[in-house]
PDB file of N, CA and C in Angstrom:
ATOM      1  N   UNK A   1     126.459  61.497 -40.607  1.00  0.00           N
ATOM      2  CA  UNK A   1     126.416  62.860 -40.120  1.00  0.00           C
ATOM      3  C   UNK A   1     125.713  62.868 -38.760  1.00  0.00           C
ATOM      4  N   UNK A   2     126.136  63.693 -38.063  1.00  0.00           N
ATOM      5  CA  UNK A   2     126.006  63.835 -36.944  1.00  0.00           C
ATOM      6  C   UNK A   2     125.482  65.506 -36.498  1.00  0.00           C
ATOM      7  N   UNK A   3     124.133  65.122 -35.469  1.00  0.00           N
ATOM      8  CA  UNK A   3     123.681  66.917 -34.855  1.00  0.00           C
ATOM      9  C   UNK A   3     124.472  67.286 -33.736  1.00  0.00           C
ATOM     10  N   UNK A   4     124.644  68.111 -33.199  1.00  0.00           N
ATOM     11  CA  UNK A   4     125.195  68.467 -31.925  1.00  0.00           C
ATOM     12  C   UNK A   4     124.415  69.620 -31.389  1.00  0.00           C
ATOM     13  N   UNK A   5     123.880  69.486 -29.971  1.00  0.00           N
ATOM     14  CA  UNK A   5     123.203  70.566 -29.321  1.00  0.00           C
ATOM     15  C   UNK A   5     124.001  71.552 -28.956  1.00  0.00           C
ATOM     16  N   UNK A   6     123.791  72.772 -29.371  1.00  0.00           N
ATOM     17  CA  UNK A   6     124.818  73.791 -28.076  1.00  0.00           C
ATOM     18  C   UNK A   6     123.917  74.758 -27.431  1.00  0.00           C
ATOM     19  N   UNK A   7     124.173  75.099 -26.323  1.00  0.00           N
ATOM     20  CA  UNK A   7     123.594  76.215 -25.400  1.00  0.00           C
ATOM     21  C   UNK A   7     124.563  77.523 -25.878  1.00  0.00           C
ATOM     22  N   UNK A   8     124.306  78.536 -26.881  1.00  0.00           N
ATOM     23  CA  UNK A   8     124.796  79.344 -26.791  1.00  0.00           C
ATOM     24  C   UNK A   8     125.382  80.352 -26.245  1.00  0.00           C
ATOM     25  N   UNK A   9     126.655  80.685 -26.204  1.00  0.00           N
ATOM     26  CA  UNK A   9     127.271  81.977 -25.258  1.00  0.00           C
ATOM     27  C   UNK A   9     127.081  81.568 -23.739  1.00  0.00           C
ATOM     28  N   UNK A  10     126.701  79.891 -23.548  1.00  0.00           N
ATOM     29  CA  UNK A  10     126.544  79.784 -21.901  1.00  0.00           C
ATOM     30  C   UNK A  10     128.039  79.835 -21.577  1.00  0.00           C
ATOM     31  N   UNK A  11     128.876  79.273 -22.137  1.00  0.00           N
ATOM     32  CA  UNK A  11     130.611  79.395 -21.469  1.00  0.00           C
ATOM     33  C   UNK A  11     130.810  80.056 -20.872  1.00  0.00           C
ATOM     34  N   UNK A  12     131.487  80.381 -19.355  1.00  0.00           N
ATOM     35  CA  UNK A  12     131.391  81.701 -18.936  1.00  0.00           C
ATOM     36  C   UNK A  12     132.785  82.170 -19.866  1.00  0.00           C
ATOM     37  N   UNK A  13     133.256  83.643 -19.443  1.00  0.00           N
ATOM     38  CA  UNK A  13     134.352  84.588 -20.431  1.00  0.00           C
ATOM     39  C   UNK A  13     134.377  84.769 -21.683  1.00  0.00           C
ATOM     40  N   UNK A  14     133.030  84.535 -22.255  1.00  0.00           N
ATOM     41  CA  UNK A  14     133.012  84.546 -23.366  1.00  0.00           C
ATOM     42  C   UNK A  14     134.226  83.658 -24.221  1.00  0.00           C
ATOM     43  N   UNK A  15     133.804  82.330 -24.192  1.00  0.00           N
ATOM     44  CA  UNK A  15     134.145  81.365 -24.629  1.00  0.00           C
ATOM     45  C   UNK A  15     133.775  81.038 -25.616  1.00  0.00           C
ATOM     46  N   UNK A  16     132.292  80.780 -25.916  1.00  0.00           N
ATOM     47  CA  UNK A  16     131.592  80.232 -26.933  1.00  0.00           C
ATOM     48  C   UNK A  16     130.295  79.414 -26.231  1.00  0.00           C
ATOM     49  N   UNK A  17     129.744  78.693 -27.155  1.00  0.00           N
ATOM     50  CA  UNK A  17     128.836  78.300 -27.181  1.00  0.00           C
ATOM     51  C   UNK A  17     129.092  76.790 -26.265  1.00  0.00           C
ATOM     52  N   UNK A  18     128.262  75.844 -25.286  1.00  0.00           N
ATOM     53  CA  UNK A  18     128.414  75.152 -24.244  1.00  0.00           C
ATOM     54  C   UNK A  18     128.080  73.643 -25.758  1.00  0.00           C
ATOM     55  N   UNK A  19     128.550  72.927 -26.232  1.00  0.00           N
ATOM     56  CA  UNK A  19     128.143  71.761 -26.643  1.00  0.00           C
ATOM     57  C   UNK A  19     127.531  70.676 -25.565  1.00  0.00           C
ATOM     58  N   UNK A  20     126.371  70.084 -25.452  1.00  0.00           N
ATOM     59  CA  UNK A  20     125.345  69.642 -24.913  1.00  0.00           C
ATOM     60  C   UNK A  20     125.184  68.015 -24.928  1.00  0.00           C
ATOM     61  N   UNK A  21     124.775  67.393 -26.365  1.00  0.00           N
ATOM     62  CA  UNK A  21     124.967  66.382 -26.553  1.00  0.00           C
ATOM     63  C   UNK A  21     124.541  66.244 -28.037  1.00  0.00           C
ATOM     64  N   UNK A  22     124.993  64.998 -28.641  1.00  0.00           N
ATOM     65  CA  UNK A  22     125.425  64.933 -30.151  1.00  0.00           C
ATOM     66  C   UNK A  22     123.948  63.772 -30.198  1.00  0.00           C
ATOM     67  N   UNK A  23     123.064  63.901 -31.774  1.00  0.00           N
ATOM     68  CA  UNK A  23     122.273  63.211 -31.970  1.00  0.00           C
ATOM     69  C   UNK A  23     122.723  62.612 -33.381  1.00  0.00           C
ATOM     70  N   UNK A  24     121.695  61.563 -33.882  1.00  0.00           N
ATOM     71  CA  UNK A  24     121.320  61.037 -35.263  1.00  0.00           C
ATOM     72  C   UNK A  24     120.418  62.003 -36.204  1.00  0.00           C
ATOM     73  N   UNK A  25     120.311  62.772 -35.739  1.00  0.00           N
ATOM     74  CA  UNK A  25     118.659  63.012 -36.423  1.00  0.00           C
ATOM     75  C   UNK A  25     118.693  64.696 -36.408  1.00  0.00           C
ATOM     76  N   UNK A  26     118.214  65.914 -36.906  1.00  0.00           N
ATOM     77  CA  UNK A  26     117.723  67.002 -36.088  1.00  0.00           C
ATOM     78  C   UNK A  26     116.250  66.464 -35.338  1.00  0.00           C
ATOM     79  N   UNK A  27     115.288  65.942 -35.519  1.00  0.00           N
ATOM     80  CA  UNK A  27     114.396  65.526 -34.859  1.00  0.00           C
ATOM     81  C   UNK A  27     114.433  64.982 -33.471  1.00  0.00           C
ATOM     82  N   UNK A  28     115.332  64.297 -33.029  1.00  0.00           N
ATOM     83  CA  UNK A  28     116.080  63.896 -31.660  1.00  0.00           C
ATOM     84  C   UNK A  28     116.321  65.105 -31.189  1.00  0.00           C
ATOM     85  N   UNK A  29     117.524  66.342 -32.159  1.00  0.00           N
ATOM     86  CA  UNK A  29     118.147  66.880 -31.451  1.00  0.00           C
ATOM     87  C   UNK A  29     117.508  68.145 -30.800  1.00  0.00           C
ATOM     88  N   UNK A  30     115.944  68.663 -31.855  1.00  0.00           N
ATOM     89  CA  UNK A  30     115.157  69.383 -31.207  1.00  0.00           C
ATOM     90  C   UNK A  30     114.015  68.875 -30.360  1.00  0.00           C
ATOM     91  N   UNK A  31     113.795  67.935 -30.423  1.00  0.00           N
ATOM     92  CA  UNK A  31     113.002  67.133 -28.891  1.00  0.00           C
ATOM     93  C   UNK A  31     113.926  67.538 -27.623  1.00  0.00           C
ATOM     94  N   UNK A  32     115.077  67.254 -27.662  1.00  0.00           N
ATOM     95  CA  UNK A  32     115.873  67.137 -26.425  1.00  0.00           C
ATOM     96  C   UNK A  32     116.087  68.377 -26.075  1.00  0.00           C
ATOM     97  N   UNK A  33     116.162  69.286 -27.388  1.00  0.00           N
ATOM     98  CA  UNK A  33     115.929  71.071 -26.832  1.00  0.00           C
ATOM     99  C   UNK A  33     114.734  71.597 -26.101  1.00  0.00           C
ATOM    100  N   UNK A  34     113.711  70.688 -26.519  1.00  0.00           N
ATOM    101  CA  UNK A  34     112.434  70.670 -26.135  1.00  0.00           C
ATOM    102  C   UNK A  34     111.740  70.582 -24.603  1.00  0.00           C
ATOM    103  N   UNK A  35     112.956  69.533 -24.722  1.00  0.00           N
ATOM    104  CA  UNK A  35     112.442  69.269 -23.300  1.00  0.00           C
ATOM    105  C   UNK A  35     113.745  69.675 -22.315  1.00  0.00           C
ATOM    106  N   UNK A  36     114.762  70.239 -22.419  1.00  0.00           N
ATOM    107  CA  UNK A  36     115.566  70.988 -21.485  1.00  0.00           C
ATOM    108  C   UNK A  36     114.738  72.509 -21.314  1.00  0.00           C
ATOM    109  N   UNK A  37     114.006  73.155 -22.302  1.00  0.00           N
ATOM    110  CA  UNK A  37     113.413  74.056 -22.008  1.00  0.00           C
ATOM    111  C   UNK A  37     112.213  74.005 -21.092  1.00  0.00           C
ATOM    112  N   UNK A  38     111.480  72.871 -21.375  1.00  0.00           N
ATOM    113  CA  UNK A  38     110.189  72.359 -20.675  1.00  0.00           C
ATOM    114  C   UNK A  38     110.585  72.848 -19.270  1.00  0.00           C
ATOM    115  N   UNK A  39     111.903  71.635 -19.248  1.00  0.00           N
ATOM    116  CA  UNK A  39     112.513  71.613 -17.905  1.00  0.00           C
ATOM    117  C   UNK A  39     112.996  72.894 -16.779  1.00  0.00           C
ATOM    118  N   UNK A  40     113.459  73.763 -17.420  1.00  0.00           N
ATOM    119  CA  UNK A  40     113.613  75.154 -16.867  1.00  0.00           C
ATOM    120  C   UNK A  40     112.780  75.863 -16.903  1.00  0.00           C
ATOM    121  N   UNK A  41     111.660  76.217 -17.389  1.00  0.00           N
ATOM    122  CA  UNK A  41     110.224  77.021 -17.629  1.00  0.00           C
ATOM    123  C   UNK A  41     109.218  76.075 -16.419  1.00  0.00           C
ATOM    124  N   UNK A  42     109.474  74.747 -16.210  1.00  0.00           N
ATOM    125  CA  UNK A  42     108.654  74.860 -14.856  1.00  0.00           C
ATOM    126  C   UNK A  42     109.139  75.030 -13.672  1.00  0.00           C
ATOM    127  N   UNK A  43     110.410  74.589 -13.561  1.00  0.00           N
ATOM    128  CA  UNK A  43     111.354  75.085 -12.595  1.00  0.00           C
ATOM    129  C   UNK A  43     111.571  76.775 -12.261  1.00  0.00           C
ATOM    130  N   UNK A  44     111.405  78.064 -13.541  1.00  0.00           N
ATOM    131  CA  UNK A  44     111.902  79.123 -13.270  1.00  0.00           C
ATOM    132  C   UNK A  44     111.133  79.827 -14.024  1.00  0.00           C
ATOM    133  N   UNK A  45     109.642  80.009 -13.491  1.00  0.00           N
ATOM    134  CA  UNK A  45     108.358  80.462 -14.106  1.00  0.00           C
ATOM    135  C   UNK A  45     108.594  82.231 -14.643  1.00  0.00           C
ATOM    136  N   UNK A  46     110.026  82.644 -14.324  1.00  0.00           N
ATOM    137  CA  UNK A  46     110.300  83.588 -15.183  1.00  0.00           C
ATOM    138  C   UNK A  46     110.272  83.266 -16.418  1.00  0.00           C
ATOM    139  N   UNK A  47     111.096  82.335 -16.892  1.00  0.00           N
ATOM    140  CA  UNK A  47     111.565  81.809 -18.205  1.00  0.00           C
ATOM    141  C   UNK A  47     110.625  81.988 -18.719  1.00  0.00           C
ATOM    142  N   UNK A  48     110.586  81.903 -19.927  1.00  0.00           N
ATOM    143  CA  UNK A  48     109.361  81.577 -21.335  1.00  0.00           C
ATOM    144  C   UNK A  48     109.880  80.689 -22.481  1.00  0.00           C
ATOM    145  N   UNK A  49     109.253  79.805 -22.987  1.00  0.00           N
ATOM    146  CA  UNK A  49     109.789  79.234 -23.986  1.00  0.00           C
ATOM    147  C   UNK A  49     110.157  79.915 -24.852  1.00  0.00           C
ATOM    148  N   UNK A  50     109.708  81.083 -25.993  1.00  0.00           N
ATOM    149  CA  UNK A  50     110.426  81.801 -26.835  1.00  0.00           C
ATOM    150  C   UNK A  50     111.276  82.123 -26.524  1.00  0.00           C
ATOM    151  N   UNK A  51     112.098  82.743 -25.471  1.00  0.00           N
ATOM    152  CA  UNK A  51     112.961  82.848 -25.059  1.00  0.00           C
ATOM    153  C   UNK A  51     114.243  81.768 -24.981  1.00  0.00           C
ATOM    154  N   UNK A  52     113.686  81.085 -24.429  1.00  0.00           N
ATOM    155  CA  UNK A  52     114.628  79.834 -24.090  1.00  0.00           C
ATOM    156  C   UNK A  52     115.008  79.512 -25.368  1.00  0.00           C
ATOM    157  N   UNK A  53     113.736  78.733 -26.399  1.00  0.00           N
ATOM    158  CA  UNK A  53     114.630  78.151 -27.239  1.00  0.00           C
ATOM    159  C   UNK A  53     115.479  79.212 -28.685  1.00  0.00           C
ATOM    160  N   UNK A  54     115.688  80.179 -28.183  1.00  0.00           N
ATOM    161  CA  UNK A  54     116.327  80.918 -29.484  1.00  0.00           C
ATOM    162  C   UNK A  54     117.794  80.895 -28.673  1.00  0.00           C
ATOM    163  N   UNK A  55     117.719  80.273 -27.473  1.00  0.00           N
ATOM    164  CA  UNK A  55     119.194  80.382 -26.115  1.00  0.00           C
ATOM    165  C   UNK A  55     119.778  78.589 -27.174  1.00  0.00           C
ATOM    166  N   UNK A  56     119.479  77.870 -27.825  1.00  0.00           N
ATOM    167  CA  UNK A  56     119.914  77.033 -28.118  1.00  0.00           C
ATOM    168  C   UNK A  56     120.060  77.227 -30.031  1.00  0.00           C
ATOM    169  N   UNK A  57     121.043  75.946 -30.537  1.00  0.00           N
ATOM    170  CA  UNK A  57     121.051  75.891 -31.423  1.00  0.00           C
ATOM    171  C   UNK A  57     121.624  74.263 -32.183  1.00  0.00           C
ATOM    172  N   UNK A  58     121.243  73.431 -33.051  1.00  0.00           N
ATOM    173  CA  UNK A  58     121.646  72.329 -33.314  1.00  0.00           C
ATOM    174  C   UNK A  58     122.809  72.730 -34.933  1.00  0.00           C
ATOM    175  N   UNK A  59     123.603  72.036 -34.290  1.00  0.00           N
ATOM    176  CA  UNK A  59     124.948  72.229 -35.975  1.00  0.00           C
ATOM    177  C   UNK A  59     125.344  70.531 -35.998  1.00  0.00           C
ATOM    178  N   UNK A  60     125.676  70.646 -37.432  1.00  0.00           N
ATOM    179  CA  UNK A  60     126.308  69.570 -37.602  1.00  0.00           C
ATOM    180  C   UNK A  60     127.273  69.119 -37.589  1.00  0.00           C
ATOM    181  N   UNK A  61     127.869  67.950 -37.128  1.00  0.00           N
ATOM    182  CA  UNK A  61     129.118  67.737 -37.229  1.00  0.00           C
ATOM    183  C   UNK A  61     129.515  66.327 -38.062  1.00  0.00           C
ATOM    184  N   UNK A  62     130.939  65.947 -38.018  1.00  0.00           N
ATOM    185  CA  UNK A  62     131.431  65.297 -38.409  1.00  0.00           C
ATOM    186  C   UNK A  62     131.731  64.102 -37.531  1.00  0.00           C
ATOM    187  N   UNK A  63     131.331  63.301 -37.426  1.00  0.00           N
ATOM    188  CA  UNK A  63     131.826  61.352 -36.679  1.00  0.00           C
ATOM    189  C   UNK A  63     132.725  61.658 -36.342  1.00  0.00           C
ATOM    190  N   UNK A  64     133.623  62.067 -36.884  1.00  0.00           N
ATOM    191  CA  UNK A  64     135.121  61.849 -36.156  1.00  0.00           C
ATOM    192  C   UNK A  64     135.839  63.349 -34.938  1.00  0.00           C
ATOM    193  N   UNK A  65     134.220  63.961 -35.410  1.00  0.00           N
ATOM    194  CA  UNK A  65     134.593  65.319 -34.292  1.00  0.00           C
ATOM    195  C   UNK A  65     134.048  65.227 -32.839  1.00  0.00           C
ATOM    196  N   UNK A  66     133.541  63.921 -32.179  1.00  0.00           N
ATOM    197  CA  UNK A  66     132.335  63.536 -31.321  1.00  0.00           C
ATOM    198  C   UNK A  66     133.711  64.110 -29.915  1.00  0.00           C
TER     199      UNK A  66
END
């Protein structure tokens, strides 16, 4: 089994949700949420982390859906 990151509703036209990158673990896959938020909150001192990370979400997928 496999995690997959998505940035929600980022698609523009209301597409869906942006898939990010696929992990082993949820533990990988919320570190890496972790630190894309880090990453934009010092870059865009508007941001806030509560904010940010409810903008993401990890689902699972299937091996053969990569």
């Amino acid at each position: 089994m496999r995690y997959m990151v998505y940035w929600k509703n980022m698609l523009k036209n209301k597409q869906g949700d942006a898939p990010m990158r696929d992990f082993d673990t949820t533990i990988e896959a919320r570190a890496y949420i972790r630190g894309c938020v880090d990453a934009i909150v010092t870059f865009d001192k508007r941001s806030t982390d509560e904010k940010l990370l409810q903008e993401f979400e990890v689902k699972t997928i299937k091996k053969g859906n990569l």
